[in-house]
N, C-alpha and C. Protein backbone atom coordinates (compact mmCIF):
# COMPACT_ATOMS: atom_id res chain seq x y z
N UNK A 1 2.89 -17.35 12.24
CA UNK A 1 2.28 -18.31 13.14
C UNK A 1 3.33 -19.02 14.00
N UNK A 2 4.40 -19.02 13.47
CA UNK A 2 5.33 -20.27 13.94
C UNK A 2 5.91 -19.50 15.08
N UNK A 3 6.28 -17.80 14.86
CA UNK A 3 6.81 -17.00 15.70
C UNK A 3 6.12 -17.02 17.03
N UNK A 4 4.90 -16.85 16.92
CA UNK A 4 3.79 -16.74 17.85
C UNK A 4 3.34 -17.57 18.59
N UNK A 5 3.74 -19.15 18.26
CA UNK A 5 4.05 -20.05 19.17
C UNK A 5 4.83 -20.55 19.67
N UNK A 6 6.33 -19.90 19.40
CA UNK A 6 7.56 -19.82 19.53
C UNK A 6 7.44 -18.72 20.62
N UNK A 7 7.02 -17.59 20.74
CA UNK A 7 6.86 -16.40 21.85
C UNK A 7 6.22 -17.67 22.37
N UNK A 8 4.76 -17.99 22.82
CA UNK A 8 4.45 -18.39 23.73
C UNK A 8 4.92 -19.38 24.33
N UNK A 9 5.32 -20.07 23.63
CA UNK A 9 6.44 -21.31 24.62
C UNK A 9 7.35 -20.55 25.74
N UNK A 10 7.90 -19.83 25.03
CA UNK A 10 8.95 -18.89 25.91
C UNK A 10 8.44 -18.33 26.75
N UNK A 11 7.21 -17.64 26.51
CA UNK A 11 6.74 -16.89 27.73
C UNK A 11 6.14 -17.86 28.84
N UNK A 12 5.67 -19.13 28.36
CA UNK A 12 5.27 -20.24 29.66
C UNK A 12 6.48 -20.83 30.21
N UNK A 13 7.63 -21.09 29.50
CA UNK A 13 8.26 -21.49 30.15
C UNK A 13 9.22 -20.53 31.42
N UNK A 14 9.45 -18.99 30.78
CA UNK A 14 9.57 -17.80 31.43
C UNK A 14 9.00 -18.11 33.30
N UNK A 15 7.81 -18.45 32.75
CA UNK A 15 6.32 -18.47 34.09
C UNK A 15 6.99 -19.35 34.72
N UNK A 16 6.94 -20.57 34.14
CA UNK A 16 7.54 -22.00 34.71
C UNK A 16 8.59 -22.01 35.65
N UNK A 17 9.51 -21.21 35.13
CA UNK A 17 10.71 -20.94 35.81
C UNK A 17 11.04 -20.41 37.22
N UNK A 18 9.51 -19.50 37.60
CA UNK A 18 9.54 -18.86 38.55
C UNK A 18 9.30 -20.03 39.59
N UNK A 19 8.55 -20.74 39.21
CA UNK A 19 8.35 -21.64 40.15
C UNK A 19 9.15 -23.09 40.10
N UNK A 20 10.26 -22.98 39.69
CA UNK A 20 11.40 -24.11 39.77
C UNK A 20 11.49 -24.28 41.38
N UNK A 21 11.58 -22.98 42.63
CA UNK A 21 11.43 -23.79 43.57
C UNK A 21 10.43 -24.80 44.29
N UNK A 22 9.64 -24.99 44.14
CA UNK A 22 8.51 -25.89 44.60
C UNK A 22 8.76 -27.08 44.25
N UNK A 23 9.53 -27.96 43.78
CA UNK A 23 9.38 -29.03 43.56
C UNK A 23 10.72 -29.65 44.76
N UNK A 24 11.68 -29.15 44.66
CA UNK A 24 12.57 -29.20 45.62
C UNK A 24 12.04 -28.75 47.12
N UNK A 25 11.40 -27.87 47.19
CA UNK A 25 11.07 -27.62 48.92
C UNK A 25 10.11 -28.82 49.38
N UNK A 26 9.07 -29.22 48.35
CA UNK A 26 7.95 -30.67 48.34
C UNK A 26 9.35 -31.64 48.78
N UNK A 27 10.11 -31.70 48.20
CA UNK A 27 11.02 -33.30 48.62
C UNK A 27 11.64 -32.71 49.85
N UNK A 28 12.16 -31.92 50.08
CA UNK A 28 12.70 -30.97 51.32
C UNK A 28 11.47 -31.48 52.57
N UNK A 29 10.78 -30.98 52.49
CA UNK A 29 9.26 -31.08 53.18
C UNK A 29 9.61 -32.59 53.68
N UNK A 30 8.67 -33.30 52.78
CA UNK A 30 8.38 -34.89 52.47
C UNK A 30 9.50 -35.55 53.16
N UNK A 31 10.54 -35.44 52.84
CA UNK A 31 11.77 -36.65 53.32
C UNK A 31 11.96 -35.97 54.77
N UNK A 32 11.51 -34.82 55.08
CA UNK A 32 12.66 -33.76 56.53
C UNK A 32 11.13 -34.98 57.47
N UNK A 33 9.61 -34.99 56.83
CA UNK A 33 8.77 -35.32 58.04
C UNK A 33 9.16 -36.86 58.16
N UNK A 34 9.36 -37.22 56.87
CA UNK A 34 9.66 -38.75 57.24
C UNK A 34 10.80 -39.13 58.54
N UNK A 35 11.81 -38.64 58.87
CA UNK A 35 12.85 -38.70 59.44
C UNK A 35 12.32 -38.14 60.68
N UNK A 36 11.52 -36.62 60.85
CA UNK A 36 11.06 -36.19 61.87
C UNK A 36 10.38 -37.01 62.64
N UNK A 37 9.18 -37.56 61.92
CA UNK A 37 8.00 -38.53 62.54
C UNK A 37 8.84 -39.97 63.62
N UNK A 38 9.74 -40.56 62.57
CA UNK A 38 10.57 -41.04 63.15
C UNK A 38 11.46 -41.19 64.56
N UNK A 39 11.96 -40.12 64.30
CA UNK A 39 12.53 -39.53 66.09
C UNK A 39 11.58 -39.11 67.04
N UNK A 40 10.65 -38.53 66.52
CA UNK A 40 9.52 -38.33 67.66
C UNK A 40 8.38 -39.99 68.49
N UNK A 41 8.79 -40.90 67.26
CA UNK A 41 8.29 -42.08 67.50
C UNK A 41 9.35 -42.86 68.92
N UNK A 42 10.50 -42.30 68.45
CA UNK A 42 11.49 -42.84 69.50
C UNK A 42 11.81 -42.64 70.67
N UNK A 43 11.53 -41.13 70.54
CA UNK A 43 11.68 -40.51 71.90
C UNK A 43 10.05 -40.69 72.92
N UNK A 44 9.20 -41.00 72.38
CA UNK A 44 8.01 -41.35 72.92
C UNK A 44 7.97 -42.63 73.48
N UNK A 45 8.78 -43.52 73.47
CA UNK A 45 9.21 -44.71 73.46
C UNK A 45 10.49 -44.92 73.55
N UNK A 46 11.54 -44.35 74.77
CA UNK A 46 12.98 -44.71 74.92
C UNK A 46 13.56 -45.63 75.04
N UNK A 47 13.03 -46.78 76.29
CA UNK A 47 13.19 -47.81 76.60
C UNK A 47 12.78 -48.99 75.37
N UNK A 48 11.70 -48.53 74.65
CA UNK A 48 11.57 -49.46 73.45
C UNK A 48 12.54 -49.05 72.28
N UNK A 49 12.84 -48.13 71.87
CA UNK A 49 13.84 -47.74 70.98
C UNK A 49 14.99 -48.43 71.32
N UNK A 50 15.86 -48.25 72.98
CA UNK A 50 17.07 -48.95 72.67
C UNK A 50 16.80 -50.47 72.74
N UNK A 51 15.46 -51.22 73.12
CA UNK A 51 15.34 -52.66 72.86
C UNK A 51 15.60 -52.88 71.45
N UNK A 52 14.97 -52.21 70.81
CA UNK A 52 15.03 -52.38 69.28
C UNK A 52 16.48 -52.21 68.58
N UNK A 53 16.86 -51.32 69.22
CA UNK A 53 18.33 -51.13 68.63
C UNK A 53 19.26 -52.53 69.49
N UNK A 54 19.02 -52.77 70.66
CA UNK A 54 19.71 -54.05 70.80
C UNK A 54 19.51 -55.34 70.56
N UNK A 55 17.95 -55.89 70.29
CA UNK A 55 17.32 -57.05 69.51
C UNK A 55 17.19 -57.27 68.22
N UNK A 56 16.61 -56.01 67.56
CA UNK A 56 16.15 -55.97 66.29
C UNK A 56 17.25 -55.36 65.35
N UNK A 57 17.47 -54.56 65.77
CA UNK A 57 18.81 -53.48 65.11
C UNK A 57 20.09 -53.77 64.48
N UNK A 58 20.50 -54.39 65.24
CA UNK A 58 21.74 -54.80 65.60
C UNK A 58 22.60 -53.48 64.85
N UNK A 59 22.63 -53.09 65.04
CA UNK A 59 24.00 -52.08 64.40
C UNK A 59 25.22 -52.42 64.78
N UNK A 60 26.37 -52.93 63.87
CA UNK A 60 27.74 -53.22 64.28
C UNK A 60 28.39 -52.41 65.06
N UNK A 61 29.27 -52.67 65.98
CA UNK A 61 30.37 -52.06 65.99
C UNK A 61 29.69 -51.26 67.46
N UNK A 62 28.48 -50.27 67.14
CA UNK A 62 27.90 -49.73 67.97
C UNK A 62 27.08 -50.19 69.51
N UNK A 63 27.63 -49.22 70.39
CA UNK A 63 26.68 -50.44 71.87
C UNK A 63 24.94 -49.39 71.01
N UNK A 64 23.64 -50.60 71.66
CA UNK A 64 22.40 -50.08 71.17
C UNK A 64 21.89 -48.80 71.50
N UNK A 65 22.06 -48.78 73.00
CA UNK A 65 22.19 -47.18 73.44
C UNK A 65 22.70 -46.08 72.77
N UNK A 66 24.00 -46.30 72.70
CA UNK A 66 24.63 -44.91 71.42
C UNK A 66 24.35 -44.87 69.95
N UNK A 67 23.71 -46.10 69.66
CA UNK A 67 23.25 -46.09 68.51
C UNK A 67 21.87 -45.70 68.24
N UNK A 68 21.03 -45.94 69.39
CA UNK A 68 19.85 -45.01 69.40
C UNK A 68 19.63 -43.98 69.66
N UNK A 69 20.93 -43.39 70.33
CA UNK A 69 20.97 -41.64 70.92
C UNK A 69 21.04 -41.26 69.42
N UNK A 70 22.17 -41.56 68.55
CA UNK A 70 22.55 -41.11 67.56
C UNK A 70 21.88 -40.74 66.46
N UNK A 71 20.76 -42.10 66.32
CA UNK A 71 19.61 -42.09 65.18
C UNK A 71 18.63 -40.59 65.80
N UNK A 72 18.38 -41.12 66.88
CA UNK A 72 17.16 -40.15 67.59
C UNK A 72 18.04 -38.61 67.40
N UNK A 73 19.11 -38.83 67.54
CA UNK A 73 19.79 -37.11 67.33
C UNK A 73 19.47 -36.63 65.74
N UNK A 74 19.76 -37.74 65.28
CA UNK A 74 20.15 -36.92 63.61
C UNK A 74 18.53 -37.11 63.17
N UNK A 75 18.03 -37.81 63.56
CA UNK A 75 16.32 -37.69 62.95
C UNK A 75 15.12 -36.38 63.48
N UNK A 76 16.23 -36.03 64.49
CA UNK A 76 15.39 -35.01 65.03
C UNK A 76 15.60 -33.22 65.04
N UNK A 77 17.24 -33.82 64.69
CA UNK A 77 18.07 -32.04 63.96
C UNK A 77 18.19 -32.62 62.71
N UNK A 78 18.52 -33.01 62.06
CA UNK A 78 18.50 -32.80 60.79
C UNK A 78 17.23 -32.50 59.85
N UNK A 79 16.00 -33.19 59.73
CA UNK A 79 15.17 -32.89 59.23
C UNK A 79 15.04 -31.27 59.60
N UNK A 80 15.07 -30.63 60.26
CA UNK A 80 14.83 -29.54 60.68
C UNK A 80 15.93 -28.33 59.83
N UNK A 81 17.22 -29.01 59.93
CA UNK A 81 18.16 -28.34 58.92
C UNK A 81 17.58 -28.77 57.12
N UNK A 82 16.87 -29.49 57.13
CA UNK A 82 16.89 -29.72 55.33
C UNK A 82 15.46 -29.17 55.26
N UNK A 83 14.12 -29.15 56.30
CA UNK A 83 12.93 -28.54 55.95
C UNK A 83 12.87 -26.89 55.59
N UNK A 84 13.59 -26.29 56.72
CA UNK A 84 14.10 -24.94 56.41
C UNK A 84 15.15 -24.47 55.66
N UNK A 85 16.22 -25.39 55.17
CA UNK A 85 16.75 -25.23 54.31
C UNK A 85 18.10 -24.44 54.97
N UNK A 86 18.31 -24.89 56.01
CA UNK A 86 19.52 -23.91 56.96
C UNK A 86 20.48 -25.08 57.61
N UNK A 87 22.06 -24.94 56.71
CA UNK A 87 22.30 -25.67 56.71
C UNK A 87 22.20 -27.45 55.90
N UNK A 88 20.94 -27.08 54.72
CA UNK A 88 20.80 -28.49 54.27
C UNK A 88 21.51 -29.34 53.31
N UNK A 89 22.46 -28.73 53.51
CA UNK A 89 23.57 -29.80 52.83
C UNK A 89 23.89 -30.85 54.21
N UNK A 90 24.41 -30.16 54.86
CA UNK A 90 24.64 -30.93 56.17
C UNK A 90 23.51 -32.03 56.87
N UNK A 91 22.73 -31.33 56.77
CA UNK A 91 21.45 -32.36 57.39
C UNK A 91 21.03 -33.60 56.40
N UNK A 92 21.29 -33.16 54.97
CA UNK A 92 20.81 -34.16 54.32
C UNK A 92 22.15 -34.59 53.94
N UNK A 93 23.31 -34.96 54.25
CA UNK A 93 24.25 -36.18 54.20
C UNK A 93 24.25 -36.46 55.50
N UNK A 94 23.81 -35.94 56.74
CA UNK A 94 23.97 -36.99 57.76
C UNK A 94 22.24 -37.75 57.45
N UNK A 95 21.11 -37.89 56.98
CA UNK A 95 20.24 -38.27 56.59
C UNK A 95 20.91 -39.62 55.18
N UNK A 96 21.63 -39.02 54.67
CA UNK A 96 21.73 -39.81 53.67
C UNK A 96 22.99 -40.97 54.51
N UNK A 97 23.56 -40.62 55.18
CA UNK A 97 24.30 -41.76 55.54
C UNK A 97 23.29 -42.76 56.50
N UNK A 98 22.60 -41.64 57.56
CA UNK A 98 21.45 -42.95 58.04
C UNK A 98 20.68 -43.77 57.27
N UNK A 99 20.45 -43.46 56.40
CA UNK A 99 19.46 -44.18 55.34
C UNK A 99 20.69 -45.35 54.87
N UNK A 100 21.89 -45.02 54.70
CA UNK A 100 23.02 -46.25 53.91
C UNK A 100 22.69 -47.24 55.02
N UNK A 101 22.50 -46.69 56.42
CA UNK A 101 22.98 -47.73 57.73
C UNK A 101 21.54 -48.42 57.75
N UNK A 102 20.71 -47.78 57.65
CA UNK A 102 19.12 -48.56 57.51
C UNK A 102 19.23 -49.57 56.55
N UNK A 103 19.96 -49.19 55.16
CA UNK A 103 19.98 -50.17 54.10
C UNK A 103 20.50 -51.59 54.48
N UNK A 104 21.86 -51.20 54.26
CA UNK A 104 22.80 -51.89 54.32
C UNK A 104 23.18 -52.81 56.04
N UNK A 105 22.47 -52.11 56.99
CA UNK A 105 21.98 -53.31 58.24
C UNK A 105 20.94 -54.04 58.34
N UNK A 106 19.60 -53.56 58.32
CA UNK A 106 18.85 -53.70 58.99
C UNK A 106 17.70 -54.42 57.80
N UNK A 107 16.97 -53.05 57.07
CA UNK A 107 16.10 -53.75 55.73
C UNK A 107 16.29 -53.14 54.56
N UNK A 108 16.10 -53.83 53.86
CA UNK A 108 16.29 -53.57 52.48
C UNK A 108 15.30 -53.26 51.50
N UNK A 109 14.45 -52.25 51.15
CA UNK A 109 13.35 -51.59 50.94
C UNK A 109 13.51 -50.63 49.95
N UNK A 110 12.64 -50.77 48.79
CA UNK A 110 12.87 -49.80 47.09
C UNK A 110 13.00 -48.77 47.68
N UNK A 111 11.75 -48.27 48.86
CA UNK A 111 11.84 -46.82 48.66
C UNK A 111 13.05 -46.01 49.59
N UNK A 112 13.91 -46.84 50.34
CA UNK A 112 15.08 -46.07 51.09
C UNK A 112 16.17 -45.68 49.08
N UNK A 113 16.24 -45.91 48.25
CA UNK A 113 16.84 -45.61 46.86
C UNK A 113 16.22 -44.57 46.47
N UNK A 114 14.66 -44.28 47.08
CA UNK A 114 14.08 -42.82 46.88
C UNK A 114 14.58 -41.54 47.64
N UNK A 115 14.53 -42.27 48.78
CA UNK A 115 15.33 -41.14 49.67
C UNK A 115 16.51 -40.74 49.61
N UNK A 116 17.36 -41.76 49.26
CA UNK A 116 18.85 -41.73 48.45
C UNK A 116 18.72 -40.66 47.62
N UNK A 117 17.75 -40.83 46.94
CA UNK A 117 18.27 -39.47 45.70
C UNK A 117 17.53 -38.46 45.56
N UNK A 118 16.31 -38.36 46.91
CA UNK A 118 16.13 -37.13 47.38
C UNK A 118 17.13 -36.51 47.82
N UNK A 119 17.55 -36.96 49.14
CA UNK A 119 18.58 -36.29 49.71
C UNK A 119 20.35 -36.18 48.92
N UNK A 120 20.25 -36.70 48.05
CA UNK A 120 21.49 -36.66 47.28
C UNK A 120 21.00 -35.17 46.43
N UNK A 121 19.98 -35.26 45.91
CA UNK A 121 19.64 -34.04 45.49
C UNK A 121 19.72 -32.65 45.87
N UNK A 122 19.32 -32.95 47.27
CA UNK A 122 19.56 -31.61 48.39
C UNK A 122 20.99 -31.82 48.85
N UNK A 123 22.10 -32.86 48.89
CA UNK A 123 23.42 -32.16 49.13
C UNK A 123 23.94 -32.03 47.92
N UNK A 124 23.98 -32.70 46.74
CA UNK A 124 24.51 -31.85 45.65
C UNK A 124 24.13 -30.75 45.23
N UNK A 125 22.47 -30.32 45.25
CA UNK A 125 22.18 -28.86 44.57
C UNK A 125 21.67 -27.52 45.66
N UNK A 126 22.31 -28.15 47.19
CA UNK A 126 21.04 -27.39 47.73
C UNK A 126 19.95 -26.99 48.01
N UNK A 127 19.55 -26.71 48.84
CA UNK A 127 17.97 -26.22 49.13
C UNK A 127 17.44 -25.65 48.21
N UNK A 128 17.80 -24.77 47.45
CA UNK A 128 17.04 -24.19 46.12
C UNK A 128 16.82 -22.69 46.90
N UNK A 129 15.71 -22.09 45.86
CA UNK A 129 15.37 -20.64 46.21
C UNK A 129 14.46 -20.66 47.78
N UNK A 130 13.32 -21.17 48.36
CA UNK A 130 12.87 -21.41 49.24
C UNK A 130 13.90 -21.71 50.29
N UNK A 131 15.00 -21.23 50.78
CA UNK A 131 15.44 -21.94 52.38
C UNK A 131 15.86 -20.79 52.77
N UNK A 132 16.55 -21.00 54.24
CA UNK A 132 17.33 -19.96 54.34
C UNK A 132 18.94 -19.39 53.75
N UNK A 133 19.30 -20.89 53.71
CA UNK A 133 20.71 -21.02 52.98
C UNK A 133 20.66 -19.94 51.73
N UNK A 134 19.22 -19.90 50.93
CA UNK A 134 19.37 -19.04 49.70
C UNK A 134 19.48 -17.47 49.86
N UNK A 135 18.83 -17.45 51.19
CA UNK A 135 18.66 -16.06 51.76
C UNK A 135 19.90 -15.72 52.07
N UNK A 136 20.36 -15.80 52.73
CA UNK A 136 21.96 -16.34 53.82
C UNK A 136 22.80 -16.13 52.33
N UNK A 137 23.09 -16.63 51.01
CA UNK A 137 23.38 -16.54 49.90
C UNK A 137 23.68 -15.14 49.43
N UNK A 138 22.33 -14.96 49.28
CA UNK A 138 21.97 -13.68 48.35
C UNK A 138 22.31 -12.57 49.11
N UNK A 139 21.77 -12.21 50.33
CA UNK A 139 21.39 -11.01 50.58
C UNK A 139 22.46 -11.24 51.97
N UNK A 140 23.10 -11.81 52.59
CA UNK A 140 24.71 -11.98 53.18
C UNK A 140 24.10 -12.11 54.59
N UNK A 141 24.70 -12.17 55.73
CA UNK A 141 24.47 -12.05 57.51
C UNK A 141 23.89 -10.71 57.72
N UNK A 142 24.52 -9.88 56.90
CA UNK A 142 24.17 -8.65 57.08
C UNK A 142 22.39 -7.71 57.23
N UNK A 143 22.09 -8.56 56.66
CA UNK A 143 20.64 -8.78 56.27
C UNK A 143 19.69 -8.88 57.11
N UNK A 144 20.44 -9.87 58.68
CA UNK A 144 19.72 -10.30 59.60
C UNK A 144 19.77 -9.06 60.58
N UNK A 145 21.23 -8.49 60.37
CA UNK A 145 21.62 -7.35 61.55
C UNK A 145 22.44 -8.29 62.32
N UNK A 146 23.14 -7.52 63.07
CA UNK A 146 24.51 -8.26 63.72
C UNK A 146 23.78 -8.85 65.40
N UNK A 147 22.86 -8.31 65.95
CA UNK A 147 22.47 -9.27 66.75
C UNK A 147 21.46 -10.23 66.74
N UNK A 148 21.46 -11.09 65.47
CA UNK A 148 20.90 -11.81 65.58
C UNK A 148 21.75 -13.12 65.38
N UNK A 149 23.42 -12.69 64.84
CA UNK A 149 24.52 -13.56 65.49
C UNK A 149 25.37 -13.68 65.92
């Protein structure tokens, strides 16, 4: 008896395993639209974005203009590098440093500590099996054929 529920553990967890990527591409997903939605909010609204970055914002050091090009840049390529998973180490530490500058300027909010360790997650472990990075990994450039870089 004991064997036989000893096999079946193993064999669910076997199952389980296959689907270890899905929980990582969900936070991949989730944090890339949060950031996306974001930049698309800004660029719909230019002239109000750099008000905000020069009234409300204040970002040190930075004039509001380059500090809103900057946000609007990295909110709008990066999510895109960590949703597809190309490149998402990169996208999610320039994500994770915007999120320090959101913190640590502007507001101070539980759930930017969520996103912290989403995206800490995706530059320490990678995109997982779902991106391209894994593809790009496994199966080399070669894969794509040479004109496609």
């Amino acid at each position: 008896m004991m064997h036989k529920t000893v096999r079946f553990f193993s064999w669910l967890f076997d199952k389980l395993n296959t689907l270890s990527f899905l929980p990582i591409l969900g936070i991949r997903v989730w944090i890339g639209l949060v950031f996306w939605r974001s930049g698309k909010t800004k660029i719909a609204d230019w002239a109000g974005t750099v008000a905000l970055f020069k009234d409300e914002y204040k970002v040190p050091v930075i004039p509001p203009e380059i500090a809103a090009f900057l946000a609007t840049s990295v909110e709008l390529s990066a999510p895109i590098m960590v949703i597809l998973g190309m490149g998402a180490r990169f996208g999610a530490l320039a994500m994770l440093l915007m999120t320090a500058v959101i913190e640590f300027t502007y507001m101070h909010f539980d759930v930017h500590v969520v996103w912290a360790l989403m995206l800490s997650l995706i530059f320490f472990q990678g995109a997982g099996k779902a991106s391209v990075d894994y593809l790009i990994k496994t199966k080399g450039l070669s894969h794509f054929g040479k004109e496609s870089f």
